[in-house]
Protein backbone atom coordinates (compact mmCIF):
# COMPACT_ATOMS: atom_id res chain seq x y z
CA UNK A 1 37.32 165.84 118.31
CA UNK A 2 34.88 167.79 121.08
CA UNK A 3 31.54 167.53 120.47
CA UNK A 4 31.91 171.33 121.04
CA UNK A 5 34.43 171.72 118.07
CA UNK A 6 32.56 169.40 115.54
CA UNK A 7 29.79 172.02 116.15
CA UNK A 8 31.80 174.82 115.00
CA UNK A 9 32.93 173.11 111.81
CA UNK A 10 29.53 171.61 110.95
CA UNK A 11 28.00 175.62 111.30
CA UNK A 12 31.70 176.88 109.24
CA UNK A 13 30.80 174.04 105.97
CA UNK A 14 26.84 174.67 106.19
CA UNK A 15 27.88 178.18 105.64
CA UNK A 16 30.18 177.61 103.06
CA UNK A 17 27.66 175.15 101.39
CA UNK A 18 25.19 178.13 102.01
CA UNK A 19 27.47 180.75 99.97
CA UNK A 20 28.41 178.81 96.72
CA UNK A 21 24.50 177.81 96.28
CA UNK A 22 24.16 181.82 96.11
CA UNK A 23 26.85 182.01 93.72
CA UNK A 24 25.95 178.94 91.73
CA UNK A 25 22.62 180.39 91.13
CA UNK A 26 23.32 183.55 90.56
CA UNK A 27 25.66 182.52 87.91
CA UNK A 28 23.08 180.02 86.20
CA UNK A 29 20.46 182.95 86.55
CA UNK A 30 23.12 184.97 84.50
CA UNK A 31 24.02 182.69 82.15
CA UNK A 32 20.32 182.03 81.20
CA UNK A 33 19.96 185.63 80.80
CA UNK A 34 22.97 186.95 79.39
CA UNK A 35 23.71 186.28 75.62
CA UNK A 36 25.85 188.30 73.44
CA UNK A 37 23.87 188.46 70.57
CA UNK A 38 21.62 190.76 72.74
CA UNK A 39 21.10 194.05 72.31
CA UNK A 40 23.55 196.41 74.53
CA UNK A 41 20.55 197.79 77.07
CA UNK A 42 18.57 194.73 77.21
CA UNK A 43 21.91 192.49 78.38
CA UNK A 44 22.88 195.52 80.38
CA UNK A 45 19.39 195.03 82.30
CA UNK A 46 19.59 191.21 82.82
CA UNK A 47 23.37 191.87 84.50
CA UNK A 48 21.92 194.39 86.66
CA UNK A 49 19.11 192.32 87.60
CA UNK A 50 21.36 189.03 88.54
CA UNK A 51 23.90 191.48 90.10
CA UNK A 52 21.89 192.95 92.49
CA UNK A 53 19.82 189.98 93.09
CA UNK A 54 23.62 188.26 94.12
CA UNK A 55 24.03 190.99 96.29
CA UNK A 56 21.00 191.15 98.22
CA UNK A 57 20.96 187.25 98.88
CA UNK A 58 24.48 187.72 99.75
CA UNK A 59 23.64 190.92 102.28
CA UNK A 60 20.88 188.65 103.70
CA UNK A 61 18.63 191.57 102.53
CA UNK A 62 20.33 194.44 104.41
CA UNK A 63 20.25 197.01 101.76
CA UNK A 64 23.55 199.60 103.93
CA UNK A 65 25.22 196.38 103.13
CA UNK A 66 24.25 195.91 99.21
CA UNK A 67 24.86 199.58 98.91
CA UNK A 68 28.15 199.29 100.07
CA UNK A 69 29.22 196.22 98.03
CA UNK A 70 28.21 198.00 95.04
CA UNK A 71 29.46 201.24 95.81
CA UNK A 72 26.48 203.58 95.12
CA UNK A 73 24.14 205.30 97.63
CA UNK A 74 21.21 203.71 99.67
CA UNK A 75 18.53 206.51 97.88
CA UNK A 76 20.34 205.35 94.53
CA UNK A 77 20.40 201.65 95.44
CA UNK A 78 16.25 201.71 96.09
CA UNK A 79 15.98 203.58 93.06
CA UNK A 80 17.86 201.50 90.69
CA UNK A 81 15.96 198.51 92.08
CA UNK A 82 12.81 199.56 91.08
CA UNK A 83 13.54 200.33 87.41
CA UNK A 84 14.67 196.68 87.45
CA UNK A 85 11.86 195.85 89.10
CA UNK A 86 13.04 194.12 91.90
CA UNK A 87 11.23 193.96 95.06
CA UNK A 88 13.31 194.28 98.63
């Protein structure tokens, strides 16, 4: 193998490696958080809160792009973020 191709896959599995930590912490985060003998709003609120923390780490912090994953607009996305209380 190229030193040029062993490049390529070393930068394809560090990103890989990259994207399951998100999602492995994201789903510890919400499995910390989440219980079912919670109240309906209060579990509601932790979900949000993991969900759109997933999606901003996942965005790299571009908020068009965390809008657009969760299907809502970029005026409602800021809003929503600060009644969780989640800083951008």
């Amino acid at each position: 193998m190229n030193p040029a191709t062993m490049s390529e896959v070393l930068d394809n599995l560090t990103e890989r490696v990259a994207k399951l930590e998100i999602k492995l912490s994201s789903l510890r985060e919400a499995a910390m958080t989440l219980r079912f003998t919670l109240p309906l709003r209060p579990a509601r609120r932790a979900f949000e809160r993991a969900y759109f923390r997933y999606q901003i780490k996942r965005a790299k912090g571009n908020m068009s792009r965390v809008a657009k994953a969760a299907g809502i607009d970029r005026c409602h996305l800021y809003r929503k973020l600060g009644q969780l209380g989640i800083r951008r």
